[in-house]
Protein backbone atom coordinates (compact mmCIF):
# COMPACT_ATOMS: atom_id res chain seq x y z
CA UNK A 1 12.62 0.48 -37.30
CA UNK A 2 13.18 2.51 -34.30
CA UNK A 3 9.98 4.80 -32.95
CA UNK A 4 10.71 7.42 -30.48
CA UNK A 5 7.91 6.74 -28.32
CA UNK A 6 8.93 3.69 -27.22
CA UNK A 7 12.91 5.20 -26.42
CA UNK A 8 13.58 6.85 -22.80
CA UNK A 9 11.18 7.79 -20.45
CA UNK A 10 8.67 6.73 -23.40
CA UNK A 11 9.37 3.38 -22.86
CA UNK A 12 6.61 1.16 -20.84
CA UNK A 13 7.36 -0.55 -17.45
CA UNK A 14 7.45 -3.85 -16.67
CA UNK A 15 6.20 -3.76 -12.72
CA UNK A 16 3.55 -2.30 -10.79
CA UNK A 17 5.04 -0.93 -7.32
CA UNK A 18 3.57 -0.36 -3.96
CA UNK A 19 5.83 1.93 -1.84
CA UNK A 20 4.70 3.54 1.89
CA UNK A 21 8.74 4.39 2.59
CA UNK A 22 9.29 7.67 0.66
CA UNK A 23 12.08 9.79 1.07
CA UNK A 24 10.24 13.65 0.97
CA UNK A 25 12.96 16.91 0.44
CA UNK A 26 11.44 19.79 1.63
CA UNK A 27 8.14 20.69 3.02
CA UNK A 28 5.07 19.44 2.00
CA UNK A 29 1.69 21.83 2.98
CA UNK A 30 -0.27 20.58 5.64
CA UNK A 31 -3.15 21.55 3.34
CA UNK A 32 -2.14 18.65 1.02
CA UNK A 33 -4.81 16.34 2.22
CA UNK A 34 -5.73 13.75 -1.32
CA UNK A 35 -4.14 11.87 -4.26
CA UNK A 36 -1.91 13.18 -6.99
CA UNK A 37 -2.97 10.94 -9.80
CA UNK A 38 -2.21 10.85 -12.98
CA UNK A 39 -2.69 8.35 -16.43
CA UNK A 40 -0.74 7.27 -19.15
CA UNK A 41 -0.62 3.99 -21.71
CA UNK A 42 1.83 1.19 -20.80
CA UNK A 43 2.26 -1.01 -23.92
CA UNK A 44 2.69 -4.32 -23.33
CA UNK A 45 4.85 -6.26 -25.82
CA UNK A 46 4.40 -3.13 -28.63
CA UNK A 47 5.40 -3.72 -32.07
CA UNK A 48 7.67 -0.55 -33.20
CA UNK A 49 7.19 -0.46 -36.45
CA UNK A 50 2.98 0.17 -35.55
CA UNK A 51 3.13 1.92 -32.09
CA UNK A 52 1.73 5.04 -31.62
CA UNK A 53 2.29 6.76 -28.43
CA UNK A 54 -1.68 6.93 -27.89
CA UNK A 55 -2.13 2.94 -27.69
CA UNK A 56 -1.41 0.81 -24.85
CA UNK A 57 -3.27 -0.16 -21.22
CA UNK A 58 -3.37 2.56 -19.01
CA UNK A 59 -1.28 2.55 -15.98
CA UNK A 60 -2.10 4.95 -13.29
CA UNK A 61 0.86 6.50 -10.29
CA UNK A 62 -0.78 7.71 -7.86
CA UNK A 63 0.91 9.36 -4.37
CA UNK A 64 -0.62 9.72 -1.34
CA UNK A 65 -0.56 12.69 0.74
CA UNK A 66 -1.84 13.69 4.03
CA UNK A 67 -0.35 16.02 7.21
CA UNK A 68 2.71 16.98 5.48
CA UNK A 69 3.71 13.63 4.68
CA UNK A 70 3.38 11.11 1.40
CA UNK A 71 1.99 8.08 2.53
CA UNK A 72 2.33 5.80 -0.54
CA UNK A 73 2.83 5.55 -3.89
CA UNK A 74 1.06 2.84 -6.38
CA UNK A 75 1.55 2.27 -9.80
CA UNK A 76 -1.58 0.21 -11.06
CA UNK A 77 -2.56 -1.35 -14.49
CA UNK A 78 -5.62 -0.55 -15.71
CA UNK A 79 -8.65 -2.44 -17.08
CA UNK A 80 -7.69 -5.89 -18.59
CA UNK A 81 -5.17 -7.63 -20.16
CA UNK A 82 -7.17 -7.09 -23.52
CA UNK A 83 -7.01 -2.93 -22.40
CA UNK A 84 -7.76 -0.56 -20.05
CA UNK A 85 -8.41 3.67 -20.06
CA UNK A 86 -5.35 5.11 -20.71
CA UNK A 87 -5.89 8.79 -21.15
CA UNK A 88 -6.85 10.81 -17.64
CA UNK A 89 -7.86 10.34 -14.27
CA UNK A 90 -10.12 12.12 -12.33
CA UNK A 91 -12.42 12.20 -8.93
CA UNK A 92 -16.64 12.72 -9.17
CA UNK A 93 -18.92 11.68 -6.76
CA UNK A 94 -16.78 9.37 -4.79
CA UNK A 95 -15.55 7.32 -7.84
CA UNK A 96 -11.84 7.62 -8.95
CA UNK A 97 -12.21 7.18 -12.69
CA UNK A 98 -10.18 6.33 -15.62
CA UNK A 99 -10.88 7.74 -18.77
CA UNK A 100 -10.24 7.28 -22.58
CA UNK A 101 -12.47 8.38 -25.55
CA UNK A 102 -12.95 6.87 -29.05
CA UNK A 103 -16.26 4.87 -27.61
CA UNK A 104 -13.77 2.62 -25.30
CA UNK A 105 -14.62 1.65 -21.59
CA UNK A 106 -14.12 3.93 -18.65
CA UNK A 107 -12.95 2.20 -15.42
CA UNK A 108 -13.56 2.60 -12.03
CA UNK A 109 -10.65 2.26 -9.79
CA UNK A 110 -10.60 1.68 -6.16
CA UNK A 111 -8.72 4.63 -3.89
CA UNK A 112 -5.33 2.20 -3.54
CA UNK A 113 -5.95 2.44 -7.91
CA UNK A 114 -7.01 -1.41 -8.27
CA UNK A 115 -9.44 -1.81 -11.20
CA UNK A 116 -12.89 -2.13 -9.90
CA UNK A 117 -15.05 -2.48 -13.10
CA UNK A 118 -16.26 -0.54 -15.94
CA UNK A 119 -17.75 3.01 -15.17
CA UNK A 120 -20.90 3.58 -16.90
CA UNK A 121 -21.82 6.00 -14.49
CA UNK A 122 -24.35 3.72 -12.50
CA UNK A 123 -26.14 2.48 -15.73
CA UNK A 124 -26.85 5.76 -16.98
CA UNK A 125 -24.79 5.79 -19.95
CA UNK A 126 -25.22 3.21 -21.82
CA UNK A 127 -22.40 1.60 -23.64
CA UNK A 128 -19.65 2.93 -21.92
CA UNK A 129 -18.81 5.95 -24.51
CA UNK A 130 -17.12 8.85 -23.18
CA UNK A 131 -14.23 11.17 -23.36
CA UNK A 132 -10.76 11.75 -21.95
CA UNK A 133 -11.79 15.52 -21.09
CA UNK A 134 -14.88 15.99 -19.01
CA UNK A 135 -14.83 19.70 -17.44
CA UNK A 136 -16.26 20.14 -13.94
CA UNK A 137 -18.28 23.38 -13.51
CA UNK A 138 -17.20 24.85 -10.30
CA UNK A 139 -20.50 26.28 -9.59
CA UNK A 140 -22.96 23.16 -9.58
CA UNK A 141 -20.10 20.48 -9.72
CA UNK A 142 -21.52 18.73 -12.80
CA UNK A 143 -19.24 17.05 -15.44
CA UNK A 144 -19.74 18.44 -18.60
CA UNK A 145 -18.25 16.26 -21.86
CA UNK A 146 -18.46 15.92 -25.63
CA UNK A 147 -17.78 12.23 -27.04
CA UNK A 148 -16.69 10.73 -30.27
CA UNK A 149 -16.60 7.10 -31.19
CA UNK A 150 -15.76 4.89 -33.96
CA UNK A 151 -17.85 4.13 -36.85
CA UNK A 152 -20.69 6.42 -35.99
CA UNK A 153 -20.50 9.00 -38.49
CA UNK A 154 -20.71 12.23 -38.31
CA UNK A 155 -22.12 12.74 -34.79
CA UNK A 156 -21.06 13.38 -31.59
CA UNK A 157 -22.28 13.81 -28.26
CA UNK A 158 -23.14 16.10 -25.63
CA UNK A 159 -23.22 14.87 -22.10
CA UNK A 160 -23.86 15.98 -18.43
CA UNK A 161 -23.23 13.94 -15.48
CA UNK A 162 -24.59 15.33 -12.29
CA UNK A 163 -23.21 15.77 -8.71
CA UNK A 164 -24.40 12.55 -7.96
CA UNK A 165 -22.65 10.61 -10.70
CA UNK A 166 -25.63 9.99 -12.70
CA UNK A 167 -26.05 11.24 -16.68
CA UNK A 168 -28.73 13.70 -16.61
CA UNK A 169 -28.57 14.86 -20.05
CA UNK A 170 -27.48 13.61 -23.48
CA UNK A 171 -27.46 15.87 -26.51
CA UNK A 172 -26.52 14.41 -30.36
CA UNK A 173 -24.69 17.06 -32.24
CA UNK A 174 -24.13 16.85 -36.21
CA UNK A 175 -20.26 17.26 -37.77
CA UNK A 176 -18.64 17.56 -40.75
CA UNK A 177 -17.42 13.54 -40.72
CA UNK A 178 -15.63 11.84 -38.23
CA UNK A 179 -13.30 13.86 -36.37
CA UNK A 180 -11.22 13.11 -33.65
CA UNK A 181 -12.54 15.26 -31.11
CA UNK A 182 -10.34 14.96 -27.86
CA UNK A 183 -11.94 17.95 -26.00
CA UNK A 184 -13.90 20.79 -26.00
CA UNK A 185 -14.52 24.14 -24.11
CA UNK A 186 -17.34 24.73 -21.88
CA UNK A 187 -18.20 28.50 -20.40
CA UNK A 188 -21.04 29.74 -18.48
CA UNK A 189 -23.03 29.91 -21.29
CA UNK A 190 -22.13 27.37 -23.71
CA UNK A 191 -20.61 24.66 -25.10
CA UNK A 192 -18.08 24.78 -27.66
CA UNK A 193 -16.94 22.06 -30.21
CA UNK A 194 -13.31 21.92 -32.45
CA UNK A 195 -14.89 20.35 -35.88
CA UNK A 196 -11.00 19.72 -37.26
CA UNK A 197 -8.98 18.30 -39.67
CA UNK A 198 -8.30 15.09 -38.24
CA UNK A 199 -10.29 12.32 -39.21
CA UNK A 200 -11.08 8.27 -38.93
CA UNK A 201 -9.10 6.69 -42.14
CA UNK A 202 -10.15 3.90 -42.95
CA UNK A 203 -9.84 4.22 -46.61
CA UNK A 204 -6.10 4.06 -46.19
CA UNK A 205 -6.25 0.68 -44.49
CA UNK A 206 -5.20 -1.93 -47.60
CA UNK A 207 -7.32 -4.49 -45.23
CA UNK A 208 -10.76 -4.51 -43.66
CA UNK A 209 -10.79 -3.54 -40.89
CA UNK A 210 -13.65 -4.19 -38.43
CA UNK A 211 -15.19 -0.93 -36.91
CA UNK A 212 -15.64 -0.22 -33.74
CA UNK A 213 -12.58 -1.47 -32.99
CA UNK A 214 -9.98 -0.49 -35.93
CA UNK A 215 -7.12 0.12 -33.68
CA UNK A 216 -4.94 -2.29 -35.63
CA UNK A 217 -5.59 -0.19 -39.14
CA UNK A 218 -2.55 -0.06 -41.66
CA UNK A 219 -2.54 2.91 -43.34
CA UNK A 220 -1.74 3.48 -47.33
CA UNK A 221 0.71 6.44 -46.64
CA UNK A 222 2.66 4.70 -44.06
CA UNK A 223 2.49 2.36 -40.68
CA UNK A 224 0.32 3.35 -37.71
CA UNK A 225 -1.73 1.54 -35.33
CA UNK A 226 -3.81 5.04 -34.77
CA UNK A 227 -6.83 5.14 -37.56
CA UNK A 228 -6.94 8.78 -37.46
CA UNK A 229 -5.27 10.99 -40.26
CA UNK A 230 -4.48 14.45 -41.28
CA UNK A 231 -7.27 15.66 -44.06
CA UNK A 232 -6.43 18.65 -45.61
CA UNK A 233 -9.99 18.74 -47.03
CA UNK A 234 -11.45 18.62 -43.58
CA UNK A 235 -12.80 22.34 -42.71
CA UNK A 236 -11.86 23.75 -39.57
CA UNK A 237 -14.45 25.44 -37.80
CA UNK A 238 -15.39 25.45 -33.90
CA UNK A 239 -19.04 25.28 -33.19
CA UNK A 240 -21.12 27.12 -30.18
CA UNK A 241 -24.02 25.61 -28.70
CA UNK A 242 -26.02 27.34 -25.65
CA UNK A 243 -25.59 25.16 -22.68
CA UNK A 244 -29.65 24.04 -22.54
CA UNK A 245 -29.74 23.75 -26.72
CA UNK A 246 -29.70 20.83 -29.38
CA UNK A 247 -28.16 20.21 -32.50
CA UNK A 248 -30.48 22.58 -34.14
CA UNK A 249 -28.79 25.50 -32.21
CA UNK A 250 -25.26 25.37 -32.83
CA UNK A 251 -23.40 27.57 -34.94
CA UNK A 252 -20.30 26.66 -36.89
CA UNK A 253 -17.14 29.64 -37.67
CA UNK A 254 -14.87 28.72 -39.74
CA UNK A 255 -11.03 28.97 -38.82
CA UNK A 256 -7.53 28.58 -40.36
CA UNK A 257 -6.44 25.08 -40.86
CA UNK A 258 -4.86 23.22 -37.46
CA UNK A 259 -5.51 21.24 -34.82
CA UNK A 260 -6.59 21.01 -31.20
CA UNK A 261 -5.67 18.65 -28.49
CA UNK A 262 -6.21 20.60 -25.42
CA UNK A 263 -7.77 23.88 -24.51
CA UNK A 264 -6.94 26.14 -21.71
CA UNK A 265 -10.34 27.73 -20.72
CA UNK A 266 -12.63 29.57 -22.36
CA UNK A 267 -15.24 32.56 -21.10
CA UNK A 268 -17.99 34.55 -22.39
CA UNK A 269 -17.41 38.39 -23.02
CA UNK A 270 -20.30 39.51 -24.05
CA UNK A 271 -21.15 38.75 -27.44
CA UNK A 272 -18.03 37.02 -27.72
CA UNK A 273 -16.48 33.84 -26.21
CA UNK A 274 -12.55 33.96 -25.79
CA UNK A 275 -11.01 30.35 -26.57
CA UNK A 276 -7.48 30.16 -25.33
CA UNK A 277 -5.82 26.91 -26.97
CA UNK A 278 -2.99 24.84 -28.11
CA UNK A 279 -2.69 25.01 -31.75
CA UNK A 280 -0.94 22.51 -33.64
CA UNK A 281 -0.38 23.37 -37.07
CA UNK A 282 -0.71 20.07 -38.53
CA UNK A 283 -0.97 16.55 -36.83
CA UNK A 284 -0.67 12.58 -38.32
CA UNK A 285 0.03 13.62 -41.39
CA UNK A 286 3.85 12.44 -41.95
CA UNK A 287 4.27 11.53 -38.59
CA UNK A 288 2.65 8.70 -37.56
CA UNK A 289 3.76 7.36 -34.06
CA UNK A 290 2.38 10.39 -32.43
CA UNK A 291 2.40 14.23 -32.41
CA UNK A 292 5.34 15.63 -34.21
CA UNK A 293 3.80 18.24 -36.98
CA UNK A 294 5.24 21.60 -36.34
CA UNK A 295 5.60 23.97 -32.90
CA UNK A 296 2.61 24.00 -31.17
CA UNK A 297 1.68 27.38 -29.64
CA UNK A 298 -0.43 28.87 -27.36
CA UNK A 299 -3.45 31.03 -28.95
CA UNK A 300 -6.22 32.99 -28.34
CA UNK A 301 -9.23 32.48 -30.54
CA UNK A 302 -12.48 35.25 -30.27
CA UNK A 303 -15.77 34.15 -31.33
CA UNK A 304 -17.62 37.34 -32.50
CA UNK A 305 -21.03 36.23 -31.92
CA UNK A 306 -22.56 39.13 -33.70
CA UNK A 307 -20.33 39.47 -36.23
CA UNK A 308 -20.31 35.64 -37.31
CA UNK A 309 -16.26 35.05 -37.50
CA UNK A 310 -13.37 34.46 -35.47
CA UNK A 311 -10.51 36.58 -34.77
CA UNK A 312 -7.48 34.37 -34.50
CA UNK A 313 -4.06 35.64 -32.26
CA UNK A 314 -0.83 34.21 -30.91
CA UNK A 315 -0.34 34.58 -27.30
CA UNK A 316 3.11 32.59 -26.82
CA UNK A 317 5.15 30.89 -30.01
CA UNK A 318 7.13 28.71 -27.74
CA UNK A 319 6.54 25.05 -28.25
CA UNK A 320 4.08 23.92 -25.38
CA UNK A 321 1.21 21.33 -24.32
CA UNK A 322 -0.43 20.13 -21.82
CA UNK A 323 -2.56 23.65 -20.70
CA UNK A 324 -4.00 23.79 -17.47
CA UNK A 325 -5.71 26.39 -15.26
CA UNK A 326 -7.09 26.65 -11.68
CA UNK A 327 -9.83 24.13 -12.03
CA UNK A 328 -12.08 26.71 -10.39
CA UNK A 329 -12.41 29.03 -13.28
CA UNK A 330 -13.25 26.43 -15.54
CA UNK A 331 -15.78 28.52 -17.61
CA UNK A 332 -14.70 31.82 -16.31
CA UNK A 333 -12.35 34.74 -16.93
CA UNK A 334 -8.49 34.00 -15.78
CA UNK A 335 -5.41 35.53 -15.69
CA UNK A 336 -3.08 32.12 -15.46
CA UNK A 337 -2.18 29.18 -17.78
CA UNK A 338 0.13 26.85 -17.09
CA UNK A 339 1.52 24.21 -19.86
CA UNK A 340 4.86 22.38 -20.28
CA UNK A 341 7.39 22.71 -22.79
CA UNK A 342 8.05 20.35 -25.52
CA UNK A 343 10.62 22.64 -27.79
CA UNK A 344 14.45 23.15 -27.13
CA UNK A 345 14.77 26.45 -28.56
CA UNK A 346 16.12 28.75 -25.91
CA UNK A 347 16.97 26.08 -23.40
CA UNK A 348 13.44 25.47 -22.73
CA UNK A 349 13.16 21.75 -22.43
CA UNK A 350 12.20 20.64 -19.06
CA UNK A 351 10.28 23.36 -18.22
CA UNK A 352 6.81 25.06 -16.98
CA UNK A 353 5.27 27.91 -18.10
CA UNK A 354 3.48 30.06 -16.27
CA UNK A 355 1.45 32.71 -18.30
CA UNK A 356 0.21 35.70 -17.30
CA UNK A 357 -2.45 36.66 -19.34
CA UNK A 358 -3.66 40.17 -17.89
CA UNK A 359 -0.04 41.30 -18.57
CA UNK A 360 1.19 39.56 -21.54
CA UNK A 361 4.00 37.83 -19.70
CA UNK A 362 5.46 33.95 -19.12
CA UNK A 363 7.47 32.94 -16.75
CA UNK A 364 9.87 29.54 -17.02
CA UNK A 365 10.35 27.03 -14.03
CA UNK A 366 13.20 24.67 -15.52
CA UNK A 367 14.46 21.90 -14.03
CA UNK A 368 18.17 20.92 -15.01
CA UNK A 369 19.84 19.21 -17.56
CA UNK A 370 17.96 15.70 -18.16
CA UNK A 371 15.26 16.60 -16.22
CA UNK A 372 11.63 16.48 -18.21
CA UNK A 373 8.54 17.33 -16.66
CA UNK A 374 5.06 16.39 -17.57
CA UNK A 375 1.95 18.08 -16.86
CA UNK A 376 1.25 19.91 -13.85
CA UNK A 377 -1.81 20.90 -12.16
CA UNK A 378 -2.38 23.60 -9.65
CA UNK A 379 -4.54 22.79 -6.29
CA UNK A 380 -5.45 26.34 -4.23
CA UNK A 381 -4.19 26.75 -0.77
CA UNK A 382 -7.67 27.11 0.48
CA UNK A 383 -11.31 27.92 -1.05
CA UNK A 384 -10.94 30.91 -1.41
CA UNK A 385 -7.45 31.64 -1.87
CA UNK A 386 -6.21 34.17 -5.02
CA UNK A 387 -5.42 32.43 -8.54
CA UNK A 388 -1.81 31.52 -8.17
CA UNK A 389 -2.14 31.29 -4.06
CA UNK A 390 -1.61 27.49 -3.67
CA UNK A 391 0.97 24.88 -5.62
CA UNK A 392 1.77 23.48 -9.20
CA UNK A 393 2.77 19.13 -8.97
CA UNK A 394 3.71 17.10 -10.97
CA UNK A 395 5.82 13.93 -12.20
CA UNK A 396 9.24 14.97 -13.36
CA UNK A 397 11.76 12.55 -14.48
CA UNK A 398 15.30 12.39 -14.04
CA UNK A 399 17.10 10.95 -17.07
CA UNK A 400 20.68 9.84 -14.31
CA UNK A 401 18.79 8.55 -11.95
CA UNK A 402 16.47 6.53 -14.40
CA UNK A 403 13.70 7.94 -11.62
CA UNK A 404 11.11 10.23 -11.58
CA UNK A 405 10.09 12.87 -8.33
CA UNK A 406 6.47 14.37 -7.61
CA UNK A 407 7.69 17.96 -7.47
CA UNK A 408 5.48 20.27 -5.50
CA UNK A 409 6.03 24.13 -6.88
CA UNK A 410 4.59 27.28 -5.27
CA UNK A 411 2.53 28.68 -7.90
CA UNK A 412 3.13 32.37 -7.25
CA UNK A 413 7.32 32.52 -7.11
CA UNK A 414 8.02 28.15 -9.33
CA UNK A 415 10.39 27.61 -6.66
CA UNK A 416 10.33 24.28 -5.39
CA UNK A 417 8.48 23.66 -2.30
CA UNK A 418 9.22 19.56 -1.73
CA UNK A 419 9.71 16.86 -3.99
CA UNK A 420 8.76 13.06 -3.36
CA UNK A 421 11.19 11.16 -4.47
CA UNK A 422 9.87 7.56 -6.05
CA UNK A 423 10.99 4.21 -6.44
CA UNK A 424 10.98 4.13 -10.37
CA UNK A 425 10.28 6.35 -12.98
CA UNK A 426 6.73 7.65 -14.19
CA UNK A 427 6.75 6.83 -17.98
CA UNK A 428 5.63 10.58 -20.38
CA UNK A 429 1.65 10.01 -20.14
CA UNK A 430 -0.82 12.48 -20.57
CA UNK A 431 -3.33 13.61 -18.06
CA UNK A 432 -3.93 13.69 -14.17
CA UNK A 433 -5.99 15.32 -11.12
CA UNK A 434 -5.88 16.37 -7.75
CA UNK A 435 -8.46 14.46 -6.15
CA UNK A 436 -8.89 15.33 -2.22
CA UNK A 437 -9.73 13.06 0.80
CA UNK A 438 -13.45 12.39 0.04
CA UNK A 439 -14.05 13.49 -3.52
């Protein structure tokens, strides 16, 4: 049984690689002074017939670069043989952290990416339970997350980890069942939760199957090693919750049947919070070895608080994921988004988008025949420089070369500024961060 997510750049690695002799075209900026890191599962030995695309031990490439030059690249396992976070990587307080969600172990890596030990963020956080998506509030440089896990029910959680590393505040919110919640949207004035119709299954396994740990679930309906299913009896509904409130303060809207992997940003206006997101109109229903349910496209969603409902609209119907915006309006009004494509209507695979939303435009960096990039992330030229003043990078692989380049964009004009050419190819992952010298 063949499973696409195990074919082409899918495929896991076999090696980790050290290199400090990189070949650089172009020009990096001398303002480039950190790590490009980003996460991604590496199956070992996977079984195709059971493999889904979001199982596997993390491996994390990482490149190096400082005074216009790229130092190194590294390409680290991480965790255990047994597993390791396989979903993002990010800087806070001095830690570089891997991250997962689902109630699985975080783990601190050391700046060369060697696997130091579990993160529980100094003791603070018992159990280890956290989430693939924390968002950083650029004001007071907390980490703000909400958490699922296995077999807990309907309930998930709240959490604040302060400048200093250390959970300062925990809050247990009630949902419908148990949803698989990969992020959330935080604004200046609240937190906001996607209570959708994807749920743990374990009805469908025709074996027990030992929770917290039911990765290796067989479902009724078909073959997957993932536990979570579409439920068409699932409501939809997004929940708001003042930043300082409890459980006993959120309020639930419905909305139209989907799904939600990643949000864009979100920002109070008034009485109303604007949600911009990726909607996916269906997801592991049929398809089972990971997303591949319909286009998904990038919406705006209003919350009128006063009026009790949502107002749902389509900003772009292109095929996309992956959303990302300058990490400093996190919580605030913006005018850019930037996501990748994942259609091939129009000639659009292998590119980035760059939307405009104060004038309803996009604009398409593509990168050649056979050439498919993954996310990309935009770091500002300075502090204080404008929205799109600074770059877009990101791994892009080339499918002749069997090699993949961290390509370094200017974010106003998507013309290539450098590209660092690496030893071996990046395998399609999901999430990474800028993390500068010191954070």
């Amino acid at each position: 049984m063949g499973n696409h997510f195990l074919e082409g750049n899918f495929a896991p690695i076999e090696r980790e690689y050290t290199s400090t002799r990189l070949v650089v075209t172009g020009q990096l900026p001398e303002y480039l002074d950190g790590r490009y890191l980003r996460n991604g599962p590496n199956a070992e030995h996977p079984d195709p017939e059971t493999h889904h695309w979001f199982l596997g031990r993390g491996m994390v490439h990482g490149v190096r670069l400082r005074g216009g030059r790229a130092e190194w690249y590294r390409s680290r396992r991480v965790g255990t043989a047994e597993g390791g976070a396989n979903t993002n990587v990010i800087g806070h307080a001095g830690r570089t952290i891997a991250l997962v969600e689902g109630g699985l172990p975080q783990w601190e890596l050391s700046e060369e990416l060697d696997t130091l030990g579990v993160c529980d963020f100094g003791g603070t956080l018992p159990g280890g339970g956290y989430t693939a998506h924390p968002k950083r509030d650029p004001r007071t440089g907390e980490l703000h997350a909400v958490s699922y896990q296995f077999g807990v029910g309907n309930r998930v959680q709240y959490s604040v980890v302060g400048a200093d590393g250390r959970v300062r505040r925990t809050v247990d919110v009630e949902v419908t069942g148990a949803p698989m919640m990969h992020d959330f949207s935080l604004t200046e004035r609240h937190v906001v939760f996607y209570d959708l119709p994807v749920t743990l299954d374990l009805d469908q396994a025709p074996v027990p199957v030992d929770v917290p740990d039911p990765l290796t679930a067989r479902t009724g309906r078909g073959v997957s090693a993932l536990p979570y299913r579409w439920n068409p009896d699932y409501p939809a509904r997004v929940g708001v919750m003042p930043r300082e409130g409890d459980n006993g303060d959120v309020r639930w809207f419905d909305i139209g049947q989907c799904y939600v992997f990643h949000p864009l940003n979100a920002y109070d206006d008034g009485d109303r919070i604007v949600l911009d997101v990726v909607r996916h109109p269906k997801m592991f229903d049929r398809a089972l070895h990971g997303p591949a349910e319909g286009e998904p496209t990038l919406d705006r969603w209003t919350v009128d608080l006063a009026a009790g409902k949502v107002a749902e609209e389509r900003i772009d119907d292109r095929g996309q994921e992956f959303p990302r915006v300058d990490e400093r309006l996190v919580g605030l009004p913006h005018r850019y988004g930037y996501s990748t494509a994942v259609d091939d209507r129009a000639g659009s695979v292998g590119a980035v988008y760059k939307h405009d939303l104060h004038k309803g435009s996009t604009e398409a960096r593509r990168f050649g025949a056979g050439r498919e990039p993954g996310e990309f992330v935009f770091v500002p030229s300075r502090p204080d420089a404008g929205e799109d003043e600074g770059v877009l990078m990101g791994y892009v692989y080339d499918a002749a070369e069997a090699r993949s380049d961290l390509v370094v964009l200017d974010a106003g004009t998507l013309e290539t500024v450098a590209a660092v050419h690496l030893p071996d190819r990046v395998p399609h992952g999901f999430h990474g961060n800028w993390v500068p010298a010191g954070a």
